[in-house]
Protein backbone atom coordinates (compact mmCIF):
# COMPACT_ATOMS: atom_id res chain seq x y z
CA UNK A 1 -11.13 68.29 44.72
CA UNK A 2 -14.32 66.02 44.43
CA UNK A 3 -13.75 65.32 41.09
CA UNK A 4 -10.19 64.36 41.45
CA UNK A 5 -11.09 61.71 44.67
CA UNK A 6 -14.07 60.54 42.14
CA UNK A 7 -11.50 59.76 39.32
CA UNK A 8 -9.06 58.12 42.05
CA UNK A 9 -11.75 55.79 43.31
CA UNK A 10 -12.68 54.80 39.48
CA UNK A 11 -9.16 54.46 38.76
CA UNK A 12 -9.21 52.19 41.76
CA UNK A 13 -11.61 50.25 40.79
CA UNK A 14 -10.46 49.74 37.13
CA UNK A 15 -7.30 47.85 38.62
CA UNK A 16 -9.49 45.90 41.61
CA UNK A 17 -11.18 44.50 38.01
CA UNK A 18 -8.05 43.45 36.30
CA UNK A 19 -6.27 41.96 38.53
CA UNK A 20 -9.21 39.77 39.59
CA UNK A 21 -9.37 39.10 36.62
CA UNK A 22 -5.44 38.32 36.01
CA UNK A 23 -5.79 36.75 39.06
CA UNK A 24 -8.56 34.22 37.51
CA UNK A 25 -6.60 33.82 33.85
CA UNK A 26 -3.78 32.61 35.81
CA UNK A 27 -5.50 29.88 37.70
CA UNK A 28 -7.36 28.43 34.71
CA UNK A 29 -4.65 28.63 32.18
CA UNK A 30 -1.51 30.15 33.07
CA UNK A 31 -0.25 33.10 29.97
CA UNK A 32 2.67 31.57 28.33
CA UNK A 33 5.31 34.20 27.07
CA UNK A 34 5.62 32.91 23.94
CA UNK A 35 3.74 30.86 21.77
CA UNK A 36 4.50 27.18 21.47
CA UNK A 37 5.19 26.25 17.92
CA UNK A 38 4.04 22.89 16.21
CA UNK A 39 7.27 21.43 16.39
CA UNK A 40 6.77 21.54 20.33
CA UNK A 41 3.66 19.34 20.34
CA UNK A 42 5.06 16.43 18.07
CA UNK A 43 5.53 13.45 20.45
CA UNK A 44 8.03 12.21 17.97
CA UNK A 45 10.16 13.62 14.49
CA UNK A 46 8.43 12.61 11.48
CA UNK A 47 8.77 9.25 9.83
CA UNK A 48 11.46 8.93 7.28
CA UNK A 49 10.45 7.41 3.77
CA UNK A 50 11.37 3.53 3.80
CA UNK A 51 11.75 1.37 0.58
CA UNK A 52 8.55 -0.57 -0.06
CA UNK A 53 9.64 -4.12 1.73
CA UNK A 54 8.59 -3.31 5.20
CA UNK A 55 12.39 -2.26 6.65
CA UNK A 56 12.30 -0.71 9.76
CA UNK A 57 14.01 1.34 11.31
CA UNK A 58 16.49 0.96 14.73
CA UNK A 59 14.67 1.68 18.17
CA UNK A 60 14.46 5.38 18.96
CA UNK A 61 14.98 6.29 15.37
CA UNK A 62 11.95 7.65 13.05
CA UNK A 63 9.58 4.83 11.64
CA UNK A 64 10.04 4.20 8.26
CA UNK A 65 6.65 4.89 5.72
CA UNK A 66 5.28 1.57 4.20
CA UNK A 67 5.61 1.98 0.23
CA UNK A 68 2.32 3.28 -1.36
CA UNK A 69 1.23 5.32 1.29
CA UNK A 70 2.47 8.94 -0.30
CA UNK A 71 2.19 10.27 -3.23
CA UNK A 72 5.28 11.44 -3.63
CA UNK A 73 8.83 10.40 -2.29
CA UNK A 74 12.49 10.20 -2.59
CA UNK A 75 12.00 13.18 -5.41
CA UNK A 76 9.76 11.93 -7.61
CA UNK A 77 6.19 11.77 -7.68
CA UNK A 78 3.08 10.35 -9.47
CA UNK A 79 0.70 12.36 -11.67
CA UNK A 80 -2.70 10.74 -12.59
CA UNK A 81 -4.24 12.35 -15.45
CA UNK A 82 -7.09 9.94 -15.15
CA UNK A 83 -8.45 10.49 -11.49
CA UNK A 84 -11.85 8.71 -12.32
CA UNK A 85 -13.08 5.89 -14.35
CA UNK A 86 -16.40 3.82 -14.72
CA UNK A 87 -17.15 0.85 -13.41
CA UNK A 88 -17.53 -2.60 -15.79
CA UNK A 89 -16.31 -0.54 -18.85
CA UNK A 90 -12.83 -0.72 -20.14
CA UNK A 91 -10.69 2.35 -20.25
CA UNK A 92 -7.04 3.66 -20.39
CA UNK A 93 -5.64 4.95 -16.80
CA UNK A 94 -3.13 7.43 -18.07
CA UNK A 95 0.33 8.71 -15.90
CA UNK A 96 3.26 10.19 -15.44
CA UNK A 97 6.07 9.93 -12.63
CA UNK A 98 7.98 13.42 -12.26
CA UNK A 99 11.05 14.33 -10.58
CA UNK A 100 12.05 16.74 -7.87
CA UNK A 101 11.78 19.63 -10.49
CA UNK A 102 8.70 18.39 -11.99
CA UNK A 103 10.36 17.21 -15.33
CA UNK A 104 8.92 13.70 -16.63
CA UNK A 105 11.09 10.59 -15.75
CA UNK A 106 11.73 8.58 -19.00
CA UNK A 107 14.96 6.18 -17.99
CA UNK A 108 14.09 3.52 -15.61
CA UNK A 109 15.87 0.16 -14.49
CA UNK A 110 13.87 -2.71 -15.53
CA UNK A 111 12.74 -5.09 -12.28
CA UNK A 112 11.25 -8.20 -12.21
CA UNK A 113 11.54 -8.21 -16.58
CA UNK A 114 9.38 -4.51 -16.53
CA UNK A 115 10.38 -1.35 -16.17
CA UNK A 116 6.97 -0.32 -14.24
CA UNK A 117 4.93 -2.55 -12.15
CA UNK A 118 1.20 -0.94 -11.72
CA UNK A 119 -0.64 -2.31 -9.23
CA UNK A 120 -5.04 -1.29 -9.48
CA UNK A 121 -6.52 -2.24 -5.87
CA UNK A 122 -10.10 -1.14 -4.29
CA UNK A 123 -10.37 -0.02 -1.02
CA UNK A 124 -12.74 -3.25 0.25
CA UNK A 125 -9.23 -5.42 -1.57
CA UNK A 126 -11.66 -7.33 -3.31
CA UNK A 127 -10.64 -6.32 -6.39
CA UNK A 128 -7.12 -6.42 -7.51
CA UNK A 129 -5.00 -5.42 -10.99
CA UNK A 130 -1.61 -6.03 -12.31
CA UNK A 131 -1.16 -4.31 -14.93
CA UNK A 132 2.27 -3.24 -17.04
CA UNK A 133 1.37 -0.32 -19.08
CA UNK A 134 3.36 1.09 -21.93
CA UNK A 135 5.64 3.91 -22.28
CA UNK A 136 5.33 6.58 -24.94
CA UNK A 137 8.48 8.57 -25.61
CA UNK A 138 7.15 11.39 -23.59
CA UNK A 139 6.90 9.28 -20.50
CA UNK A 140 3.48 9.21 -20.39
CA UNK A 141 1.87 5.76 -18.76
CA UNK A 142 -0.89 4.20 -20.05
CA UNK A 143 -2.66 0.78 -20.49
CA UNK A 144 -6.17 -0.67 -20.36
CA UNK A 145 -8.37 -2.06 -17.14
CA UNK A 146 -11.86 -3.07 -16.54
CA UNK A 147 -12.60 -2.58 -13.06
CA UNK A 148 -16.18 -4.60 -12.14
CA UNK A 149 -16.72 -2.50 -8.76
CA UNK A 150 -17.33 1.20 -7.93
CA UNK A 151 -15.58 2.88 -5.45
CA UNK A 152 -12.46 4.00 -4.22
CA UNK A 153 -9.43 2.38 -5.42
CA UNK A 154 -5.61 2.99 -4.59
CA UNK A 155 -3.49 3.13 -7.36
CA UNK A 156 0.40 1.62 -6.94
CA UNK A 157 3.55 2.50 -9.37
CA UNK A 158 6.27 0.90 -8.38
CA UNK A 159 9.41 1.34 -10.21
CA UNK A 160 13.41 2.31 -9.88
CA UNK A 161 14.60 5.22 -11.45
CA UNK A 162 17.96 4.71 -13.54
CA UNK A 163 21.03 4.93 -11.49
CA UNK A 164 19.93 5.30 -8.38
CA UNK A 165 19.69 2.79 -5.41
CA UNK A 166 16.39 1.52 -4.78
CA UNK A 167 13.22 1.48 -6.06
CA UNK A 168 10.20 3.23 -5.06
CA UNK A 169 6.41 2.78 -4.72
CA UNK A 170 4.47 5.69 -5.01
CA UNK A 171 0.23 6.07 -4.84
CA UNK A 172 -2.61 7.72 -5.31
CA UNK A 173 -6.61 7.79 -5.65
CA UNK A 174 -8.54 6.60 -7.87
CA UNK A 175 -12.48 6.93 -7.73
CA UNK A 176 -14.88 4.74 -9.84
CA UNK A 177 -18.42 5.58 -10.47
CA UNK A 178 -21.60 3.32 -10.76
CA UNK A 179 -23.51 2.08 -8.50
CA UNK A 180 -21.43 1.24 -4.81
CA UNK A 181 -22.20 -1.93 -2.39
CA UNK A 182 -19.87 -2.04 0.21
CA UNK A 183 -18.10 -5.34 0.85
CA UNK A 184 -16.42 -6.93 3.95
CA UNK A 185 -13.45 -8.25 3.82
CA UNK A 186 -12.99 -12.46 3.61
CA UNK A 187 -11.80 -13.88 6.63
CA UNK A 188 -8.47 -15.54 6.95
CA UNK A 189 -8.31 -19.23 5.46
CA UNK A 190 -5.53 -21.24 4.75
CA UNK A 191 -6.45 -22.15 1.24
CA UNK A 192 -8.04 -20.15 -1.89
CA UNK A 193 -9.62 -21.50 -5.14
CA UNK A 194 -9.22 -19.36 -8.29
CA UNK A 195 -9.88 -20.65 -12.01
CA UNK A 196 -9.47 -24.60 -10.69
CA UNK A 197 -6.49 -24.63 -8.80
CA UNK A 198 -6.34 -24.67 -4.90
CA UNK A 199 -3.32 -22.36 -3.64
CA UNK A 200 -2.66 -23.64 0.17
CA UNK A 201 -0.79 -20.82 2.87
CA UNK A 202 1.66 -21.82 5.37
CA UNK A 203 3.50 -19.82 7.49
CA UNK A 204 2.09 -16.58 9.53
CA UNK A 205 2.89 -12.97 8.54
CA UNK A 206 5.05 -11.06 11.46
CA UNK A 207 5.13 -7.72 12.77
CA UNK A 208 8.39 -6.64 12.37
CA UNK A 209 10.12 -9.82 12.30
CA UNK A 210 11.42 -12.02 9.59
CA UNK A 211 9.11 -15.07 8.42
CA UNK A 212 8.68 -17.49 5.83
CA UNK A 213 5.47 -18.13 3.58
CA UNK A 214 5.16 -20.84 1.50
CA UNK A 215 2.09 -21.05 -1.19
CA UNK A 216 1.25 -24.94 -2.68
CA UNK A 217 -0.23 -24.73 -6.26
CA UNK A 218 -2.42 -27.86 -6.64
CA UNK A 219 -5.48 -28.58 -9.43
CA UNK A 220 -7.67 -31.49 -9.51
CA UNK A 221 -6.18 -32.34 -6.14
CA UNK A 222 -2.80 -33.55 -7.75
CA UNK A 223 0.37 -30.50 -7.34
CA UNK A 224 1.49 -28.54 -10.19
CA UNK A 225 4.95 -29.47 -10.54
CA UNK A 226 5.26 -27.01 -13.90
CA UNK A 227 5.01 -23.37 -12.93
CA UNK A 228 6.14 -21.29 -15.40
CA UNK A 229 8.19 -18.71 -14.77
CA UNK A 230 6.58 -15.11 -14.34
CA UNK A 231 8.42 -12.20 -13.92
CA UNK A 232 11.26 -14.05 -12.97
CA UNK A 233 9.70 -16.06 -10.91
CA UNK A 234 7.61 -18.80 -9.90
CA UNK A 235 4.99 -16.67 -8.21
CA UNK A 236 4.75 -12.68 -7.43
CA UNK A 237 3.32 -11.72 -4.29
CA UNK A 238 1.58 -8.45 -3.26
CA UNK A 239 0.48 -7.29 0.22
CA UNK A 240 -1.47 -4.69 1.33
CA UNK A 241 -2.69 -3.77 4.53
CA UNK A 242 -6.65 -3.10 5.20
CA UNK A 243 -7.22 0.13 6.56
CA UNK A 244 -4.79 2.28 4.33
CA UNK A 245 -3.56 -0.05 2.02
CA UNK A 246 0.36 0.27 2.82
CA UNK A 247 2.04 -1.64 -0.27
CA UNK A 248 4.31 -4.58 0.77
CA UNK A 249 5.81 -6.13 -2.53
CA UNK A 250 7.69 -9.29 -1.79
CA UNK A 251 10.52 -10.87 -3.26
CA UNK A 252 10.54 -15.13 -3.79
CA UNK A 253 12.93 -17.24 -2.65
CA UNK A 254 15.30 -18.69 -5.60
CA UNK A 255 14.47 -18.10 -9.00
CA UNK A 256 14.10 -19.99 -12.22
CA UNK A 257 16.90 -22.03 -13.62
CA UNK A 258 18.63 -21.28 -10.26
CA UNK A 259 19.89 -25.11 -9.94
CA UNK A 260 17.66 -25.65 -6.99
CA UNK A 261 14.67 -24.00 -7.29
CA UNK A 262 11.69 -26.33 -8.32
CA UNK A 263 8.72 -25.21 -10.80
CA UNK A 264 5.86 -26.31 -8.24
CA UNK A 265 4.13 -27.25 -6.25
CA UNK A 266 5.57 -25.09 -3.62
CA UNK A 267 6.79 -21.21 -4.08
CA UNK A 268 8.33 -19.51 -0.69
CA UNK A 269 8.68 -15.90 0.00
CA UNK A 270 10.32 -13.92 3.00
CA UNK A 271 8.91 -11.39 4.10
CA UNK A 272 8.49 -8.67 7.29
CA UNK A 273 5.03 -7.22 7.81
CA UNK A 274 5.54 -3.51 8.56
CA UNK A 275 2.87 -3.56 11.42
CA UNK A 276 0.58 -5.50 13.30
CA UNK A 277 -2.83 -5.80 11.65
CA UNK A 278 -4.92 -7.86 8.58
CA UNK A 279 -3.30 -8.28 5.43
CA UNK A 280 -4.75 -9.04 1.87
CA UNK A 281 -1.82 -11.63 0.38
CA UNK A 282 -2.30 -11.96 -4.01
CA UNK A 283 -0.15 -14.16 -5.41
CA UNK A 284 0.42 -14.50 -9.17
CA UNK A 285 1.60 -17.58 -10.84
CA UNK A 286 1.53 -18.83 -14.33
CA UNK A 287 0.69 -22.40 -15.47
CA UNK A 288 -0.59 -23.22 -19.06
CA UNK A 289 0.78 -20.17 -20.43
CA UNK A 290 -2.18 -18.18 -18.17
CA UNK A 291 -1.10 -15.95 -15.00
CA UNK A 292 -3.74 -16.65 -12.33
CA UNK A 293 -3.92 -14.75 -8.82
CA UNK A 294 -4.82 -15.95 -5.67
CA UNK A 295 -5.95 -13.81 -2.83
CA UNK A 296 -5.40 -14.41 0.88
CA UNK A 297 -6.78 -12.55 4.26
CA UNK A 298 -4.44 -12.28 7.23
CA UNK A 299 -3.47 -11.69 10.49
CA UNK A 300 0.07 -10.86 11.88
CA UNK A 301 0.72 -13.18 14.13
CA UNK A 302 -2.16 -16.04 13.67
CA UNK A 303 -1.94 -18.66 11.53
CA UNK A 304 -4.62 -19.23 8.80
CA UNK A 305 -7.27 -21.14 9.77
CA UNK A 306 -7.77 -24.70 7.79
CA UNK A 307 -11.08 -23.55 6.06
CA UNK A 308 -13.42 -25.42 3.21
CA UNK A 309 -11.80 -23.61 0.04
CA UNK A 310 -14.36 -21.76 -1.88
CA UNK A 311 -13.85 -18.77 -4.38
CA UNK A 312 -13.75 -15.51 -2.70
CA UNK A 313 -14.05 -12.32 -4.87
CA UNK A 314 -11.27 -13.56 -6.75
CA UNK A 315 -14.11 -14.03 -9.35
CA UNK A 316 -12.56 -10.30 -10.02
CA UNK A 317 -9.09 -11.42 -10.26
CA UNK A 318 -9.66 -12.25 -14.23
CA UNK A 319 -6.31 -13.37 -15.49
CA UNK A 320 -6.86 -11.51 -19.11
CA UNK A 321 -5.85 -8.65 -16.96
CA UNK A 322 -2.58 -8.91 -16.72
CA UNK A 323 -0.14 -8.17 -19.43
CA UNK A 324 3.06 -10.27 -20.52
């Protein structure tokens, strides 16, 4: 009989304990009865691959992905074979762009004159490449750059696959070795100065809204009024965005032998910023049968301050980098 009230009382005591302690568990962090997937914590579904020119997408719907940002989309992706490179030396930067099933694309729609637009740019945007590499038979990628700097650089194909609707701008990492020195980037002036010419910005870059810039080519203080065509075009602008580099290639307005389109001084470009933030603007343009860039710091929303012009890093914008 005693040892039966002794197990009682312990047995007693054993559920005085848990339910305190129930009791305590409940207060602090009520037990769920099941678990709560990922999917239940996501504020919002994930954003939907845009094209590279900054579209977005209707209110409530998904936000579209700037070009550049993944590595892969739309089926196809980019395969480096040369991840790292050394500073100041020139060297091949080998690739290939897959499809879906991992076989090697080798028919591509030709944009802007090329079938591939590569596009070399460190992290600091001081230093900037285009480049358009060759194609072997195989679909391998490949063409020469001299990159001054070392560090991490973002690496840009952008292309269209044959038959299909729009093109695509795909990227990836690229690290070069030597010795680093981090740079800031130049603040936002109206006017830049690369290999004699003055190029002058107007307009302001908008957060998802239409605007209009307009670049003014000018050397020795008179305007260039003979711009040669270059890809097309009187001028080929690039944008990315500081921070994570989202890729925002922009298309001119009018063309060459157009009927009303004028070689100089002035080349225009619409264009839609895909966020608020600071921009690095590089325009290309060709005069004397040399392709020259130009490189521009920005803010959405705040027009470029009226600044002396001096030469910014575009000291590593050498023209014999690009390829006709």
């Amino acid at each position: 009989m005693n040892v039966l009230w002794k197990l009682g009382a312990y047995s007693a005591a054993l559920a005085a304990t848990f339910g305190a302690a129930y009791g305590i568990g409940n207060a602090v962090d009520p037990i769920a009865d099941e678990p709560v997937s990922h999917a239940q914590h996501r504020a919002s579904p994930s954003p939907t691959p845009g094209d590279r020119h900054g579209d977005h997408a209707e209110a409530g719907a998904a936000a579209t992905v700037p070009g550049g940002l993944q590595v892969s989309e739309g089926g196809y992706s980019i395969d480096l074979k040369t991840p790292r490179l050394k500073a100041g030396r020139s060297e091949d930067i080998r690739f290939l762009i897959r499809d879906q099933k991992g076989r090697v694309v080798t028919d591509y729609e030709p944009q802007h004159d090329k079938e591939l637009h590569l596009i070399v740019a460190s992290r600091d945007l001081l230093t900037f490449r285009h480049l358009h590499p060759t194609r072997t038979a195989n679909g391998t990628w490949s063409t020469p750059v001299d990159l001054p700097a070392a560090g991490d650089y973002r690496v840009f194909a952008d292309f269209k696959p044959a038959k299909k609707d729009k093109g695509l701008t795909l990227g990836t990492d690229l690290a070069v070795s030597g010795a680093y020195k981090p740079a800031e980037l130049p603040e936002p002036a109206a006017a830049a100065s690369v290999d004699g010419y003055t190029v002058t910005l107007n307009g302001d870059l908008r957060a998802a809204a239409a605007s209009e810039l307009t670049l003014s080519v000018s050397r020795g203080g008179r305007p260039v009024t003979d711009l040669q065509p270059y890809l097309g075009a009187y001028g080929h602008l690039v944008a990315l965005r500081a921070g994570d580099l989202a890729y925002l290639h922009v298309h001119p307005n009018g063309e060459p032998n157009d009927g009303e389109t004028e070689p100089g001084p002035d080349v225009s470009f619409s264009t839609t910023a895909p966020s608020a933030g600071t921009y690095r603007l590089f325009l290309d343009f060709k005069h004397n049968d040399r392709v020259h860039t130009a490189a521009f710091t920005v803010r959405t929303g705040a027009p470029a301050k009226a600044q002396p012009v001096k030469s910014t890093p575009a000291e590593q914008h050498e023209s014999g980098d690009h390829q006709h």
